[in-house]
Protein backbone atom coordinates (compact mmCIF):
# COMPACT_ATOMS: atom_id res chain seq x y z
CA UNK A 1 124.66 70.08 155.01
CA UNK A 2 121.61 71.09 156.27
CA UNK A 3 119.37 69.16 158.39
CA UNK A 4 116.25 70.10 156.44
CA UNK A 5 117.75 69.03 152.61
CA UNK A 6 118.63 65.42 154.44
CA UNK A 7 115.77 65.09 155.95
CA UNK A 8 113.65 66.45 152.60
CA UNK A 9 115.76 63.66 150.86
CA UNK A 10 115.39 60.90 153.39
CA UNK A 11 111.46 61.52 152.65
CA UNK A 12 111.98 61.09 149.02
CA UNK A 13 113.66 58.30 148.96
CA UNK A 14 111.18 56.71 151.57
CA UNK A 15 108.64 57.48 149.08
CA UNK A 16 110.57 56.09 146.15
CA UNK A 17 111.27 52.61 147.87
CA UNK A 18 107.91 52.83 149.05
CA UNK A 19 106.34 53.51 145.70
CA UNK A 20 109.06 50.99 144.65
CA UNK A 21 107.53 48.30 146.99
CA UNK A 22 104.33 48.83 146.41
CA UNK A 23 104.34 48.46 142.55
CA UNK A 24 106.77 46.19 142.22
CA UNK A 25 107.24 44.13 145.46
CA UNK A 26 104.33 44.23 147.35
CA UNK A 27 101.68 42.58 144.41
CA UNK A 28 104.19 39.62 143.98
CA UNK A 29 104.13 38.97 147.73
CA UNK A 30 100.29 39.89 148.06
CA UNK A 31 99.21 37.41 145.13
CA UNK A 32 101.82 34.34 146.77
CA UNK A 33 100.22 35.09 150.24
CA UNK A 34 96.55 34.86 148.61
CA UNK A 35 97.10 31.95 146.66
CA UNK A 36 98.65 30.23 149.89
CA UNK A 37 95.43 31.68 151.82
CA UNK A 38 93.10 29.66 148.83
CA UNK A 39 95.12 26.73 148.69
CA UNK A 40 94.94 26.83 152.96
CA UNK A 41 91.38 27.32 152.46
CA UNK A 42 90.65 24.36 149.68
CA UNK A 43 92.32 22.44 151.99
CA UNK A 44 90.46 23.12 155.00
CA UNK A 45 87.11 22.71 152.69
CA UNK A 46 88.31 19.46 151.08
CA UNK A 47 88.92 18.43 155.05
CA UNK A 48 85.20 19.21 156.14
CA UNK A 49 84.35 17.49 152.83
CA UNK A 50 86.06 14.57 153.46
CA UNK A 51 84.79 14.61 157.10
CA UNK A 52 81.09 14.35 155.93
CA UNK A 53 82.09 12.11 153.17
CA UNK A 54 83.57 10.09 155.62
CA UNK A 55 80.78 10.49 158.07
CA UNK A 56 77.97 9.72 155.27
CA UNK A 57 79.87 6.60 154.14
CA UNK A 58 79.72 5.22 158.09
CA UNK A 59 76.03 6.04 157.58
CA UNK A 60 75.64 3.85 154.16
CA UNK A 61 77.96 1.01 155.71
CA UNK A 62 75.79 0.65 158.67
CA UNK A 63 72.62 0.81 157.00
CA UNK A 64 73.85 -1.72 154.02
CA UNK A 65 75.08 -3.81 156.89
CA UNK A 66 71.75 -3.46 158.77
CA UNK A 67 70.17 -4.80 155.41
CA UNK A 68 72.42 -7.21 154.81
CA UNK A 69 71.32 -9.11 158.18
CA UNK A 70 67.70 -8.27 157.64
CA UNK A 71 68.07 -10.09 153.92
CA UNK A 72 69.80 -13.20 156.09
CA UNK A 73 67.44 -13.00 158.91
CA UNK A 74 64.77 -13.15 155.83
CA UNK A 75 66.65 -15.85 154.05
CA UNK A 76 67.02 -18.09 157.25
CA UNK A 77 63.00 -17.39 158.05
CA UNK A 78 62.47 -18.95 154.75
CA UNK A 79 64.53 -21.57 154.80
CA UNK A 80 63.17 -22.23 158.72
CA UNK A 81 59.80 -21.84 157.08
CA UNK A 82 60.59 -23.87 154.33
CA UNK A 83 62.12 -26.86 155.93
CA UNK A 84 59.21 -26.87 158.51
CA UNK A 85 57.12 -27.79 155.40
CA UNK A 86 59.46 -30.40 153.97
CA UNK A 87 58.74 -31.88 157.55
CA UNK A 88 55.70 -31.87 157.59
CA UNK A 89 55.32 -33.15 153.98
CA UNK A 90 58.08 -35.91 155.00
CA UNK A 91 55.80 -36.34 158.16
CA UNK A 92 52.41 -37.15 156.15
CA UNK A 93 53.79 -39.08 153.67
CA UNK A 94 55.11 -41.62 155.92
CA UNK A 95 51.80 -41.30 157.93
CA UNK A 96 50.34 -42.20 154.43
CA UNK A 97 52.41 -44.68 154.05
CA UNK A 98 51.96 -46.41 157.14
CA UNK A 99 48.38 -46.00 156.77
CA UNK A 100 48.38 -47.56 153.59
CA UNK A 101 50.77 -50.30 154.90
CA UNK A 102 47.83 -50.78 157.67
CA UNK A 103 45.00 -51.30 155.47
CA UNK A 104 47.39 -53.56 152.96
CA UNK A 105 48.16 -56.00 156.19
CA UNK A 106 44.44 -55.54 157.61
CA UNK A 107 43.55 -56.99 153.60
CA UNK A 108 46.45 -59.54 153.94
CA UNK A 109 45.40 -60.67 157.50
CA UNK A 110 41.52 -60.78 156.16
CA UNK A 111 42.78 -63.11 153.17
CA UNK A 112 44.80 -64.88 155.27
CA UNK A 113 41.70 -65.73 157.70
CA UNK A 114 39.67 -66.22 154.82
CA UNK A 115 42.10 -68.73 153.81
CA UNK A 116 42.67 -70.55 157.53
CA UNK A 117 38.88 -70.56 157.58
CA UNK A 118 38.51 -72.31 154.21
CA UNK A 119 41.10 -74.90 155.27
CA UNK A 120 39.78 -75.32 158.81
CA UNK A 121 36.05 -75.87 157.17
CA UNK A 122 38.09 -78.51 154.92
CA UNK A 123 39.52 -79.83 157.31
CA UNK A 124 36.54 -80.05 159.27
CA UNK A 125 34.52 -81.72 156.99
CA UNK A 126 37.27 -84.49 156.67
CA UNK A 127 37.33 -84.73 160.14
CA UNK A 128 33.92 -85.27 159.77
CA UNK A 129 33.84 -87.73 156.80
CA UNK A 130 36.31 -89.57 158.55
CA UNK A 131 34.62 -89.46 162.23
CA UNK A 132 30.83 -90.72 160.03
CA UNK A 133 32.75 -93.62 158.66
CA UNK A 134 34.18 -94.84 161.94
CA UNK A 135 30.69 -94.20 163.16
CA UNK A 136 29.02 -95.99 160.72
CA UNK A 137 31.93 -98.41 160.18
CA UNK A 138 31.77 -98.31 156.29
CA UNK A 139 33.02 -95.85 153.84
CA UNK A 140 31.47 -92.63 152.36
CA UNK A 141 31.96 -91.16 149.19
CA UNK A 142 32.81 -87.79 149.39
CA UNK A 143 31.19 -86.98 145.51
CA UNK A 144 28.33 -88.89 146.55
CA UNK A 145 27.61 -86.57 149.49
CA UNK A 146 29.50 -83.29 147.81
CA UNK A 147 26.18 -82.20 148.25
CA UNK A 148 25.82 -82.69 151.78
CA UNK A 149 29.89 -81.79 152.55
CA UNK A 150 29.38 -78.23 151.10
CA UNK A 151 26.33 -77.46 153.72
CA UNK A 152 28.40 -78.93 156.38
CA UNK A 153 30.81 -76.89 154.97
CA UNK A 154 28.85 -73.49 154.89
CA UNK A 155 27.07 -74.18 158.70
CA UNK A 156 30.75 -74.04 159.65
């Protein structure tokens, strides 16, 4: 045999299985290694994705969370605010109240001297009836001298 027909041969059929490969091998293995390469790649996007997904929704939690105690930092200033007024609405009515009990037992306590003075002047004038009839050792009629009982009565 001669070296040249083997080797001419050995080239032909390198060509063939290449050819061979390359139609019906190499497409098959191409398209599974580029699908893998996408699918890889979708991954490695849907990673990053979920990263700043992930990083945006840390963002919105703190910020709703930062809300969240500004609304009860609002709600407890009202309700501060709010109960400082009940206070002080609590606060004046009982000052009203008292006040108004003042002036009620200031009008009692004038009534009530009004009253002690009227008895005292009746008192006084029949301390005085009695004290002219000692004096004068004989009895006065009180509706004979109404007239002069009621200016004792009002000099008193």
């Amino acid at each position: 045999m001669n070296l040249n027909a083997t080797l001419f041969a050995q080239v032909v059929v390198f060509f063939i299985l290449a050819w061979f490969t390359m139609r019906f091998v190499w497409p098959p293995i191409m398209k599974a290694l580029d699908e893998r390469a996408a699918k890889i790649a979708d991954g490695l996007a849907a990673a990053d994705k979920a990263k700043t997904d992930l990083a945006l929704a840390e963002r919105r939690a703190i910020d709703e969370l930062r809300k969240a105690r500004e609304t009860a930092n609002e709600f407890k200033a009202g309700a501060e605010q709010q109960s400082a007024q009940i206070l002080d609405a609590a606060r004046a009515e009982a000052a009203r109240i008292v006040a108004a009990a003042r002036v009620a037992a200031e009008g009692e306590a004038a009534v009530a001297a009004q009253r002690a003075k009227e008895t005292l002047r009746d008192q006084v004038a029949l301390l005085a009836v009695a004290g002219a009839e000692k004096i004068l050792r004989r009895e006065i009629d009180a509706r004979a001298h109404a007239d002069l009982l009621d200016r004792l009565k009002a000099e008193l």
